[in-house]
C-alpha atoms as a PDB file:
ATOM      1  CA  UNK A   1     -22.836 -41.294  -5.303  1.00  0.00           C
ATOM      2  CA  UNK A   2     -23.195 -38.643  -7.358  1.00  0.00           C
ATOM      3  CA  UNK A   3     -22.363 -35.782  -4.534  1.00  0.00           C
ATOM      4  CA  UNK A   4     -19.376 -37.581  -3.444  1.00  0.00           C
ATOM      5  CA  UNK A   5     -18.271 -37.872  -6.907  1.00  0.00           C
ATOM      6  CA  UNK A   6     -18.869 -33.875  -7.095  1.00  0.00           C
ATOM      7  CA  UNK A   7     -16.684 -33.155  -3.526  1.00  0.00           C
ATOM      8  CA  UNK A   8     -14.166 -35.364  -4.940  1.00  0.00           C
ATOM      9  CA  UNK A   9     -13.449 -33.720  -7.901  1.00  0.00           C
ATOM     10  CA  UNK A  10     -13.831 -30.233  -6.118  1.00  0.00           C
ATOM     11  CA  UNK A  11     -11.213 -31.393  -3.814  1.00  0.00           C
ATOM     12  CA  UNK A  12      -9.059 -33.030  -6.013  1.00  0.00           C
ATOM     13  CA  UNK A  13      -9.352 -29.236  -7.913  1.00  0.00           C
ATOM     14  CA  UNK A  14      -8.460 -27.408  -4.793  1.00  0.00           C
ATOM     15  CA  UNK A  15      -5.562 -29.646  -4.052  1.00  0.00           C
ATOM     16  CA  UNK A  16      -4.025 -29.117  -7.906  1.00  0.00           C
ATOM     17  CA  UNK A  17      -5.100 -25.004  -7.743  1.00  0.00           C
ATOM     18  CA  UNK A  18      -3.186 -25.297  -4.430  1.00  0.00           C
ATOM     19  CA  UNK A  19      -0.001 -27.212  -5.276  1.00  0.00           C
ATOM     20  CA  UNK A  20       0.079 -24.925  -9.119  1.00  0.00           C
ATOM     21  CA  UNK A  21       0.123 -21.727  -6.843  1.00  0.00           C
ATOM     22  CA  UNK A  22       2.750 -22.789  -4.456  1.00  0.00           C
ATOM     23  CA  UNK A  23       4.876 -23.244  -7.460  1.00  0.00           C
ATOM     24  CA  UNK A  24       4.962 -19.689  -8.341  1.00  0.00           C
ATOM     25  CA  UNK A  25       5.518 -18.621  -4.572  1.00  0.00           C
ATOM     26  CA  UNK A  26       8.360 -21.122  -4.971  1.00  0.00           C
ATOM     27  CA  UNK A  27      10.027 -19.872  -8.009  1.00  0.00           C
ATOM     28  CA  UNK A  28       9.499 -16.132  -6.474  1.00  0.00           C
ATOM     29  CA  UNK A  29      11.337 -17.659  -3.030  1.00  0.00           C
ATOM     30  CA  UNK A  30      13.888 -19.304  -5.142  1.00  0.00           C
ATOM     31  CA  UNK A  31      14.635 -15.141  -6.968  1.00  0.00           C
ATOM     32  CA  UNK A  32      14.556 -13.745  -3.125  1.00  0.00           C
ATOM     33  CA  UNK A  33      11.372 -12.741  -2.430  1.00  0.00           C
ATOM     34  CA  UNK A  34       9.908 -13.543   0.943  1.00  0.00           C
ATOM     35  CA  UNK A  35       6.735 -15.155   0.774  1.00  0.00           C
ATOM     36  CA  UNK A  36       3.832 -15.017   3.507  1.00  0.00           C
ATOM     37  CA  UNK A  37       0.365 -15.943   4.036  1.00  0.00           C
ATOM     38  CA  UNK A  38      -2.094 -12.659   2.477  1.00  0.00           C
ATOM     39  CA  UNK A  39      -3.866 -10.901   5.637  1.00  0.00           C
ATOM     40  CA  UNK A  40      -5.887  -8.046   5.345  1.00  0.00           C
ATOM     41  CA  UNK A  41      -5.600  -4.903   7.864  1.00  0.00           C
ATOM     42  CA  UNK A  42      -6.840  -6.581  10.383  1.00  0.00           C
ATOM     43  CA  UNK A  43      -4.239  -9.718  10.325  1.00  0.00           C
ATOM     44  CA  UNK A  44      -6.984 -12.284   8.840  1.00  0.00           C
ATOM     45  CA  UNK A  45      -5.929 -14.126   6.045  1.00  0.00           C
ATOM     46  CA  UNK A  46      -8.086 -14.089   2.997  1.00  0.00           C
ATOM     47  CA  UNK A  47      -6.121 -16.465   0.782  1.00  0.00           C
ATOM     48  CA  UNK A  48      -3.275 -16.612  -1.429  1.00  0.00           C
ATOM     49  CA  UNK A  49       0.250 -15.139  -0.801  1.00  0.00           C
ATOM     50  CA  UNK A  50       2.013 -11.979  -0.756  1.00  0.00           C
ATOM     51  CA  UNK A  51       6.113 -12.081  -1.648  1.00  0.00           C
ATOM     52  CA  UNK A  52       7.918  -9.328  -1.188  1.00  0.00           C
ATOM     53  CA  UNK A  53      11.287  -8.725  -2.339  1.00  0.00           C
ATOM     54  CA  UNK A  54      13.315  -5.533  -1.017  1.00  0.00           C
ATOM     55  CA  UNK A  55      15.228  -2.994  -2.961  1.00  0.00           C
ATOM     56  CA  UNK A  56      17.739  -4.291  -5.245  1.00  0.00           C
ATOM     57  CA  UNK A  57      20.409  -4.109  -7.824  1.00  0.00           C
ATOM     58  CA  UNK A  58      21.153  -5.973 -10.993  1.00  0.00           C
ATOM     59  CA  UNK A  59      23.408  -4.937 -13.712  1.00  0.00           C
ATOM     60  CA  UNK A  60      20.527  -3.695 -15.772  1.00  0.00           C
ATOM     61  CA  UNK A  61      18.915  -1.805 -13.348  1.00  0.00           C
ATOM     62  CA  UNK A  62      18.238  -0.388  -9.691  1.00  0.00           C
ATOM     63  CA  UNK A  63      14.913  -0.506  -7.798  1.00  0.00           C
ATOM     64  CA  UNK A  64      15.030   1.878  -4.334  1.00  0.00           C
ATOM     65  CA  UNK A  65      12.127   0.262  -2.895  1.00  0.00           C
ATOM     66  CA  UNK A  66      10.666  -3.076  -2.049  1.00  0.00           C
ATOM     67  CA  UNK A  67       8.123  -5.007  -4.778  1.00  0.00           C
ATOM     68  CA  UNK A  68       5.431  -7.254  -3.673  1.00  0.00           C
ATOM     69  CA  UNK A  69       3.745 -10.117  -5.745  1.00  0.00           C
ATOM     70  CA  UNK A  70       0.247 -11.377  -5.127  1.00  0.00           C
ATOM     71  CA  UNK A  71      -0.252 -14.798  -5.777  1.00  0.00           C
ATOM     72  CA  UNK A  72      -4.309 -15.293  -5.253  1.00  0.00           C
ATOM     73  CA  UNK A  73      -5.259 -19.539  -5.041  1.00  0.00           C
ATOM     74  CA  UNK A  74      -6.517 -19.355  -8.333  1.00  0.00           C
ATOM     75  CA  UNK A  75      -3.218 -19.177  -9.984  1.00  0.00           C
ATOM     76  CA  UNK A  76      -2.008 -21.922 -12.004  1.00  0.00           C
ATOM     77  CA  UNK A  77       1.439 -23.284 -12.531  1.00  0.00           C
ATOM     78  CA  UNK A  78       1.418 -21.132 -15.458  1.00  0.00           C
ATOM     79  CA  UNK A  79       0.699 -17.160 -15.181  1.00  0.00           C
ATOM     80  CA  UNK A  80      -1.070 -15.935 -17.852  1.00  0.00           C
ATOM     81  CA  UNK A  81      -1.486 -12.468 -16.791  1.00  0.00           C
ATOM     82  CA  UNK A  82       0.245  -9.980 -15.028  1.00  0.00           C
ATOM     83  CA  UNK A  83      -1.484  -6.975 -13.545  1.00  0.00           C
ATOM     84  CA  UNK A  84       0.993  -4.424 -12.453  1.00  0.00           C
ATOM     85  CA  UNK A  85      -0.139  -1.785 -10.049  1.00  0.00           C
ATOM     86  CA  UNK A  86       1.572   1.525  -9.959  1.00  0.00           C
ATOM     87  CA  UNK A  87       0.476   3.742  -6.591  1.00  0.00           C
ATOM     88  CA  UNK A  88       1.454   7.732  -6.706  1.00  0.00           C
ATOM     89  CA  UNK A  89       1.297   9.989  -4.278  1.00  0.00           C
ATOM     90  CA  UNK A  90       0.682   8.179  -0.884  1.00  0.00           C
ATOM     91  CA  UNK A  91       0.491  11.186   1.617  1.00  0.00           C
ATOM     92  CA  UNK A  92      -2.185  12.496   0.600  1.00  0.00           C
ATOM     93  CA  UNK A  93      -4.614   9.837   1.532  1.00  0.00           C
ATOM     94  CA  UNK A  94      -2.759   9.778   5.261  1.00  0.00           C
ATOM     95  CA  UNK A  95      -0.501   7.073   6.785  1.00  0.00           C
ATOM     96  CA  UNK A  96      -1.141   4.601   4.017  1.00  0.00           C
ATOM     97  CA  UNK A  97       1.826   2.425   5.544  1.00  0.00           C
ATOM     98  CA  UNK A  98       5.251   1.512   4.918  1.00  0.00           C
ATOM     99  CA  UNK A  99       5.408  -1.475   3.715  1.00  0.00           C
ATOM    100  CA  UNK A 100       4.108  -2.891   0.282  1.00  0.00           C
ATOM    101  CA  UNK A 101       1.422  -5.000   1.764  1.00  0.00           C
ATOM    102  CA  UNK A 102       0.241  -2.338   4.332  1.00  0.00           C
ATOM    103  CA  UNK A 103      -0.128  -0.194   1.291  1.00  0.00           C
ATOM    104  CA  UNK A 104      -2.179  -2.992  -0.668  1.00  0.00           C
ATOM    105  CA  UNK A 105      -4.670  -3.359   2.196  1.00  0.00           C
ATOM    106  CA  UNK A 106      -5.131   0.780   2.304  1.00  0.00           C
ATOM    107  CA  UNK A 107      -6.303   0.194  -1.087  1.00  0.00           C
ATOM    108  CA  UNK A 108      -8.178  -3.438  -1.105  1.00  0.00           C
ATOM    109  CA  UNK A 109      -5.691  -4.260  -3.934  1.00  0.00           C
ATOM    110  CA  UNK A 110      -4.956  -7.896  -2.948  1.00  0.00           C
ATOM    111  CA  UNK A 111      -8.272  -8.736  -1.942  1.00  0.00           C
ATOM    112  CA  UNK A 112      -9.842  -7.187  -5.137  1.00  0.00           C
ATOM    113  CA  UNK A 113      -7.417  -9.788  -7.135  1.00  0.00           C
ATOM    114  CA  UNK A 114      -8.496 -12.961  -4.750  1.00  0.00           C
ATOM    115  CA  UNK A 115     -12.195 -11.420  -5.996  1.00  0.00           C
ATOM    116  CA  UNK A 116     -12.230 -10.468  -9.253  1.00  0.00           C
ATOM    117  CA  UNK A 117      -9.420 -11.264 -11.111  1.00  0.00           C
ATOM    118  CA  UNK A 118      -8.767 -13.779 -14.198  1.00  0.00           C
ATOM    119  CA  UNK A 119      -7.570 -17.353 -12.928  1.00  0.00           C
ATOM    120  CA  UNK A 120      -3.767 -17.667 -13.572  1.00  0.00           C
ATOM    121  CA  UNK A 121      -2.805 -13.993 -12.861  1.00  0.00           C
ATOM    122  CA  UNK A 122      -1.084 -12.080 -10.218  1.00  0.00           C
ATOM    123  CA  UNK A 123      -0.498  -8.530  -8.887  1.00  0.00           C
ATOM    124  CA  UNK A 124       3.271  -6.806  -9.459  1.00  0.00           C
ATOM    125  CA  UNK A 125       3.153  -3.881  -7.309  1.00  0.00           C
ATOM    126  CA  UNK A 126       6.511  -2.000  -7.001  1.00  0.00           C
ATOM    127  CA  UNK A 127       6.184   0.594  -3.766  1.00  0.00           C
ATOM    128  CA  UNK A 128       5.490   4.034  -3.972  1.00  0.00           C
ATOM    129  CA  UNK A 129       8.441   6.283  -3.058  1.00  0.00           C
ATOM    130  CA  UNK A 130       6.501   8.643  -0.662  1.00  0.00           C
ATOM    131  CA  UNK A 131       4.323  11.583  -0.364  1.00  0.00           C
ATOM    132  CA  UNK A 132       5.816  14.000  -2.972  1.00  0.00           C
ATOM    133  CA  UNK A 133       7.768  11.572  -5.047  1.00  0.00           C
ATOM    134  CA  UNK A 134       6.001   8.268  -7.377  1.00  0.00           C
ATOM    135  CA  UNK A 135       8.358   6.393  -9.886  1.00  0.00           C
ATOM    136  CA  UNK A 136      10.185   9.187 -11.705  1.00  0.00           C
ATOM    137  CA  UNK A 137      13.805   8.096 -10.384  1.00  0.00           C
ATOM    138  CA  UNK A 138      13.234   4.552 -11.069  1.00  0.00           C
ATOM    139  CA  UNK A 139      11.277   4.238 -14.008  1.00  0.00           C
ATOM    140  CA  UNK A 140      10.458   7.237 -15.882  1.00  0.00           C
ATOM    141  CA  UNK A 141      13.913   8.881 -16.077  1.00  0.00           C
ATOM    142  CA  UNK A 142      15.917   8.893 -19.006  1.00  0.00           C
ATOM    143  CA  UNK A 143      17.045   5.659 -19.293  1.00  0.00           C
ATOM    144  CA  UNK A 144      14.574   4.109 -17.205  1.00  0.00           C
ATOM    145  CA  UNK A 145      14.703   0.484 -16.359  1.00  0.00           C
ATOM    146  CA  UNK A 146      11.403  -0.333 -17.047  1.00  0.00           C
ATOM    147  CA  UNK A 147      11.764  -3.037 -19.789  1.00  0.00           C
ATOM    148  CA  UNK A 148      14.417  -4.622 -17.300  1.00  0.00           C
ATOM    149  CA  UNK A 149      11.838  -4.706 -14.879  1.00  0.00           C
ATOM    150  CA  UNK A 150       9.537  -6.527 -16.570  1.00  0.00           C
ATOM    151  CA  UNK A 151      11.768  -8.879 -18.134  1.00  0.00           C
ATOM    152  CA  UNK A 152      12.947  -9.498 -14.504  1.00  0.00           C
ATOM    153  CA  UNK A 153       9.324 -10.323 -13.290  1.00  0.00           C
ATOM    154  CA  UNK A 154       9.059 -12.771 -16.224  1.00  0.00           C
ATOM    155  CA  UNK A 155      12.060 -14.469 -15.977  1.00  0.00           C
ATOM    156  CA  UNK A 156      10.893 -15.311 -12.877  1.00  0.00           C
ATOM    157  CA  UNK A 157       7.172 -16.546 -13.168  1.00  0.00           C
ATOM    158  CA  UNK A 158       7.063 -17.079 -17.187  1.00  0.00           C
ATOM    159  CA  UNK A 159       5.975 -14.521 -19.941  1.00  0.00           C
ATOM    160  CA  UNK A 160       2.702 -13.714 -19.909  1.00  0.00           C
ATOM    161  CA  UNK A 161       0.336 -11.246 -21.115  1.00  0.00           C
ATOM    162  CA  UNK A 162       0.060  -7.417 -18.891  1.00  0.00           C
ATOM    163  CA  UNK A 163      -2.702  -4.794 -17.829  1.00  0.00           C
ATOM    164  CA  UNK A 164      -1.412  -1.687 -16.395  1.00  0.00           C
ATOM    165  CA  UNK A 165      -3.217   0.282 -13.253  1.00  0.00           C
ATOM    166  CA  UNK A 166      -2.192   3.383 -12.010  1.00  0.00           C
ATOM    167  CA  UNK A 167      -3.200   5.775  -9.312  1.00  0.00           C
ATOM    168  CA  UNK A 168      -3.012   9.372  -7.868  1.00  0.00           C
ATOM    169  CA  UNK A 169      -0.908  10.670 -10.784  1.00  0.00           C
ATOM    170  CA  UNK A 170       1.068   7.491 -11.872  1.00  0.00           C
ATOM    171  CA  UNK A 171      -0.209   8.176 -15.647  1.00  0.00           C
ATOM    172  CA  UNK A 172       2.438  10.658 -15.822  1.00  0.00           C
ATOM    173  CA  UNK A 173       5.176   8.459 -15.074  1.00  0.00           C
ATOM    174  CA  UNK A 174       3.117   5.439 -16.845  1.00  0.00           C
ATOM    175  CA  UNK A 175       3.020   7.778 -19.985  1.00  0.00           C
ATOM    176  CA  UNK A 176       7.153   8.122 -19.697  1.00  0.00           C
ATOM    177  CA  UNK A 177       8.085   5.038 -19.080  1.00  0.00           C
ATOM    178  CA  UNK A 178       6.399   3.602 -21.734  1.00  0.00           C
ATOM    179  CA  UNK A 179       7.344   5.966 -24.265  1.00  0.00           C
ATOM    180  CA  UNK A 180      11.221   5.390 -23.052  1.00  0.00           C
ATOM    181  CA  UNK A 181      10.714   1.301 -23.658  1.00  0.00           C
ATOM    182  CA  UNK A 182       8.425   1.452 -26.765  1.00  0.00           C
ATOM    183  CA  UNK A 183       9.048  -2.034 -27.131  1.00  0.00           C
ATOM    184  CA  UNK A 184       6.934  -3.175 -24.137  1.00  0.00           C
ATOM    185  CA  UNK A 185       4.023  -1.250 -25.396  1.00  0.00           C
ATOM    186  CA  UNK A 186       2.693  -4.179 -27.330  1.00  0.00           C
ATOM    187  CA  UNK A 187       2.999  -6.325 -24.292  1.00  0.00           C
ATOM    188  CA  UNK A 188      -0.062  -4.540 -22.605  1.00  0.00           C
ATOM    189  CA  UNK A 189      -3.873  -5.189 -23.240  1.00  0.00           C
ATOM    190  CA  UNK A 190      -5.650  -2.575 -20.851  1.00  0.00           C
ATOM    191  CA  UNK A 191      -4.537   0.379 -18.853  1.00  0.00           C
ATOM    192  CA  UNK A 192      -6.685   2.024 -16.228  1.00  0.00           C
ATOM    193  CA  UNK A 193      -5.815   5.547 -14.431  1.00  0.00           C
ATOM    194  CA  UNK A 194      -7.578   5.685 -11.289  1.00  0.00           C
ATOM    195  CA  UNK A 195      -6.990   9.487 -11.087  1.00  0.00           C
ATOM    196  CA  UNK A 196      -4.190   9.378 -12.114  1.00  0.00           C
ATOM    197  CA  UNK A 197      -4.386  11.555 -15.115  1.00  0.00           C
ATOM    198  CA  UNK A 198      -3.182  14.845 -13.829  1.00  0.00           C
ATOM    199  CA  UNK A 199       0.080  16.409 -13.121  1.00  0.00           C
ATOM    200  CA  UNK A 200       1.436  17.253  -9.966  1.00  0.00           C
ATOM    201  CA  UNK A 201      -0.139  20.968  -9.485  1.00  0.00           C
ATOM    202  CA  UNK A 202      -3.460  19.348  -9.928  1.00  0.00           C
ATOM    203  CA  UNK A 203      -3.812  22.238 -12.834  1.00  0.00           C
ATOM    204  CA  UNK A 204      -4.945  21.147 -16.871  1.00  0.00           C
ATOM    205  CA  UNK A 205      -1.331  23.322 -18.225  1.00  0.00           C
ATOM    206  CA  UNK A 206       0.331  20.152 -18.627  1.00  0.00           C
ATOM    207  CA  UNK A 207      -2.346  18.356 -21.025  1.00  0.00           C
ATOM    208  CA  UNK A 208      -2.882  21.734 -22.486  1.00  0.00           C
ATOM    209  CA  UNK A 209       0.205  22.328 -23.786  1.00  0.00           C
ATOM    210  CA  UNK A 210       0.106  18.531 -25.660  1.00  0.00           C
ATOM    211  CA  UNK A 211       2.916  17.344 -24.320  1.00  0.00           C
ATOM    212  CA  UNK A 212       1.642  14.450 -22.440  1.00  0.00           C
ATOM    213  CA  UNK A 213      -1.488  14.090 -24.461  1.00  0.00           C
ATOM    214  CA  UNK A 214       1.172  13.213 -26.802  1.00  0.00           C
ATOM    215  CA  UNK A 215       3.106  10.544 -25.186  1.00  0.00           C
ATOM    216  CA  UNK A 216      -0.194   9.165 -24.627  1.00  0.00           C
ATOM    217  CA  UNK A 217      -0.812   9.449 -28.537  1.00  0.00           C
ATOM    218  CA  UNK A 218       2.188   7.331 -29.570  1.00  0.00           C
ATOM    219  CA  UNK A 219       1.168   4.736 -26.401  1.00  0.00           C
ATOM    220  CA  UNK A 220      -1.890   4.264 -29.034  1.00  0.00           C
ATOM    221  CA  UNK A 221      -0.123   4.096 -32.349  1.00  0.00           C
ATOM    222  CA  UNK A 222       2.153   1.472 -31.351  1.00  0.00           C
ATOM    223  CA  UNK A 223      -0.898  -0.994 -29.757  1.00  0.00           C
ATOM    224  CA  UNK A 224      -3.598   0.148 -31.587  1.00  0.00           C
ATOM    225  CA  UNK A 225      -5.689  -2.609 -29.308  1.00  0.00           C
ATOM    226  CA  UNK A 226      -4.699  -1.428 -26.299  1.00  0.00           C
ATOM    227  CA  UNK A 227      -8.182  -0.494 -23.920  1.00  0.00           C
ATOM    228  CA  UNK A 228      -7.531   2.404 -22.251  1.00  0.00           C
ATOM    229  CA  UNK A 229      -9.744   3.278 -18.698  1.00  0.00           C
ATOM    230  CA  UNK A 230      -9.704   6.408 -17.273  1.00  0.00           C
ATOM    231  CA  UNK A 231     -11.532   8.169 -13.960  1.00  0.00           C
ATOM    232  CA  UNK A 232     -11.459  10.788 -12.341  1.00  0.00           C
ATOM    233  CA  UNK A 233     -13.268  12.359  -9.258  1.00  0.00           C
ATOM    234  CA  UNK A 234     -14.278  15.826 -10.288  1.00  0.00           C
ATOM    235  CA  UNK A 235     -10.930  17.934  -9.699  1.00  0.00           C
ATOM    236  CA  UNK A 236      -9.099  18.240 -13.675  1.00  0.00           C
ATOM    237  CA  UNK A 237      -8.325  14.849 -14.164  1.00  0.00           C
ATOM    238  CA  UNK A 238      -6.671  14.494 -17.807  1.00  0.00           C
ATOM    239  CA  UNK A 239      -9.746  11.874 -18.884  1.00  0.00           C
ATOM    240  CA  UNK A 240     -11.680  14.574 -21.565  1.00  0.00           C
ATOM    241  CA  UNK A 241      -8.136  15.392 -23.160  1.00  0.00           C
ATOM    242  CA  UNK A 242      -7.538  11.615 -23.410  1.00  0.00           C
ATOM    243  CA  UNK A 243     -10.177  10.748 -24.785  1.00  0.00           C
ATOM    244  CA  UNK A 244     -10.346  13.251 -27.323  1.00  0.00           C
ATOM    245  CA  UNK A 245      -6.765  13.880 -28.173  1.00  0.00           C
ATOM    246  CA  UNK A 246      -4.977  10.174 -27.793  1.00  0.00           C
ATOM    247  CA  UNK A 247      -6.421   7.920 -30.624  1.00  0.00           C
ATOM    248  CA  UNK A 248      -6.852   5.189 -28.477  1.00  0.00           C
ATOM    249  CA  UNK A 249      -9.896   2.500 -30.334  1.00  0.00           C
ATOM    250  CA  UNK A 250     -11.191   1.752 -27.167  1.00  0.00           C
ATOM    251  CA  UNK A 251     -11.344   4.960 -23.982  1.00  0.00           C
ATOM    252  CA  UNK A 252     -14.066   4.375 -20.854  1.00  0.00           C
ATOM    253  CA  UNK A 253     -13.948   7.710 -19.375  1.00  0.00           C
ATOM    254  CA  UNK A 254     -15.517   7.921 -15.910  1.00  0.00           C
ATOM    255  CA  UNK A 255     -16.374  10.768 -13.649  1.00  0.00           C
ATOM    256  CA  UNK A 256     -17.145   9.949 -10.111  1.00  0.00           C
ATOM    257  CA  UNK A 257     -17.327  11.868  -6.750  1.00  0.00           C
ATOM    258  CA  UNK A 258     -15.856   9.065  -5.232  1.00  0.00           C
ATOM    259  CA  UNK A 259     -13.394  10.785  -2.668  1.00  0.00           C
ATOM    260  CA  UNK A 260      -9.588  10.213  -4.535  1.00  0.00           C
ATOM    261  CA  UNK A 261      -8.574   7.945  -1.943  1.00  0.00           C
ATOM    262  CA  UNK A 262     -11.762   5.319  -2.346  1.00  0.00           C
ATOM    263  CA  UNK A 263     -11.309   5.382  -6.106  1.00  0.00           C
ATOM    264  CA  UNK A 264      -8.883   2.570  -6.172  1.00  0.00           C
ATOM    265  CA  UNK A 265     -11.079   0.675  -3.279  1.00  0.00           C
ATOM    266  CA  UNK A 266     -14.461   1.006  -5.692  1.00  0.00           C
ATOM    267  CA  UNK A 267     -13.193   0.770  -9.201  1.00  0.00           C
ATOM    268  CA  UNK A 268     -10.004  -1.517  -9.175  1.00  0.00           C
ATOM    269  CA  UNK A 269     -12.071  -4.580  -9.277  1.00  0.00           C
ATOM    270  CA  UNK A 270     -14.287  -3.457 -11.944  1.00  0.00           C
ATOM    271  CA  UNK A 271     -11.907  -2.905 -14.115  1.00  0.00           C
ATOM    272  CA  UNK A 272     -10.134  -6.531 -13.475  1.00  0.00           C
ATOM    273  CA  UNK A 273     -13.662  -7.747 -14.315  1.00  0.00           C
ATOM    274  CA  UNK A 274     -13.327  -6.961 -17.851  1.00  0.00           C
ATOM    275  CA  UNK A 275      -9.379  -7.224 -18.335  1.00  0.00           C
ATOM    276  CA  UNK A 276      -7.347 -10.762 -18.697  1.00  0.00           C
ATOM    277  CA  UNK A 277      -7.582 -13.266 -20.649  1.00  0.00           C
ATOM    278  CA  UNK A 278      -9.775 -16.083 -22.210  1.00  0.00           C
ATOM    279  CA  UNK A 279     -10.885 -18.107 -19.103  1.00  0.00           C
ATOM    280  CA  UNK A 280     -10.824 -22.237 -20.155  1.00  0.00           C
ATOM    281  CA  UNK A 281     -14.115 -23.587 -19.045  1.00  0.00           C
ATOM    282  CA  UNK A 282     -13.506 -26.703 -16.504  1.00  0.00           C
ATOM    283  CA  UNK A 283     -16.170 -29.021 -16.549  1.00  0.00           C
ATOM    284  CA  UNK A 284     -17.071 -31.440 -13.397  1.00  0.00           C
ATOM    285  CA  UNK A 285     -17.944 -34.725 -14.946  1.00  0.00           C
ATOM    286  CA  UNK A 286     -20.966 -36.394 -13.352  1.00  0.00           C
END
């Protein structure tokens, strides 16, 4: 009696976790995202869904390029946390895809999030603009839409809190964009830069000469609590200027010889290990 008592209320669990997360697919069908079964490289699914919604236009801002959303099961009717993924440069670790998803399952980002992710979160990943371009036009020009963007993505699946992951030299345009929507700043817990802390010539001038080091120093004055991850693979990666120069309370510096493609592969889920928030303790009753 006691085991059927324990498959009943794991079942009754699943069906709830089940029915909570097709409620957030819905309300991201119901803002015109399409919304399909998560498969991996190979076309297996794995669990949870991936919508996608294609560039668009509001009257607050313009995205080029299409944004997916990972639901994993675990998801609740409420989100609590929002990890949003920003990928670089995409040439330079080959034909990583065209497509959101295809890009996702280059870097194990989806399945990472099914793994090791905080229940009641999901993945924001906007797409990469190509092999010599990231976000600059969208996000980190003057004027950049990113607040929009993010109060788009809530008024969609709820307010909740966000983490920030970035690789192949998205901390430049992370750095910008935050520092054009200072309000947001506050909104973030953790940041991780998978590489990402360099600038485009792969040379240290541009942290020399402070300039970003201090973008990355007001990022730290205005969320003093804000964790701050950085790693990098051996070639000048930004990390030792960081940590030294920023004034952030909290810097994990990391330096690997993971190749720079495989950083995001062996380190994403790490990170999401130690990032989200509280998670409620359910209790089976026997």
């Amino acid at each position: 009696m006691d085991h059927l008592r324990y498959y009943l209320a794991v079942c009754l669990f699943l069906m709830i976790t089940n029915s909570a997360s097709a409620a957030v697919t819905d309300d991201l069908s119901e803002a015109g995202f399409s919304c399909l079964a998560a498969t991996d490289s190979s076309g297996a699914s794995f669990g949870g869904t991936i919508c996608t919604h294609e560039a668009m236009s509001t009257s607050v801002f313009t995205l080029d390029d299409a944004i997916a959303v990972y639901v994993p099961p675990t998801t609740g009717a409420v989100v609590r946390h929002i990890v949003l993924y920003l990928q670089g440069f995409r040439g330079v670790c080959g034909d990583t895809g065209a497509t959101p998803a295809e890009v996702m399952n280059v870097f194990d980002l989806a399945e990472q999030m099914q793994a090791d992710s905080s229940p009641d979160s999901v993945l924001v990943f906007p797409m990469s603009r190509g092999h010599d371009m990231t976000y600059y036009h969208d996000f980190a020009a003057t004027g950049g839409p990113f607040a929009e963007f993010m109060n788009w993505i809530e008024a969609i699946i709820g307010q909740a809190q966000w983490s920030l992951a970035g690789h192949s030299g998205a901390g430049d345009v992370i750095a910008k964009s935050l520092n054009l929507n200072p309000s947001v700043i506050t909104k973030f817990n953790a940041i991780e830069l998978l590489d990402a802390a360099y600038n485009i010539h792969h040379v240290a001038g541009r942290f020399h000469s402070g300039s970003e080091a201090a973008l990355w120093q007001t990022i730290a004055e205005r969320n003093p609590s804000l964790t701050l991850t950085c790693i990098g693979n051996g070639t000048y990666s930004g990390c030792q200027i960081l940590e030294e120069q920023a004034g952030f309370t909290t810097v994990a510096v990391t330096e690997t010889h993971v190749d720079h493609c495989e950083i995001p592969n062996t380190y994403f889920g790490l990170w999401l290990h130690r990032i989200g928030p509280e998670i409620e303790q359910q209790r089976v009753w026997d």
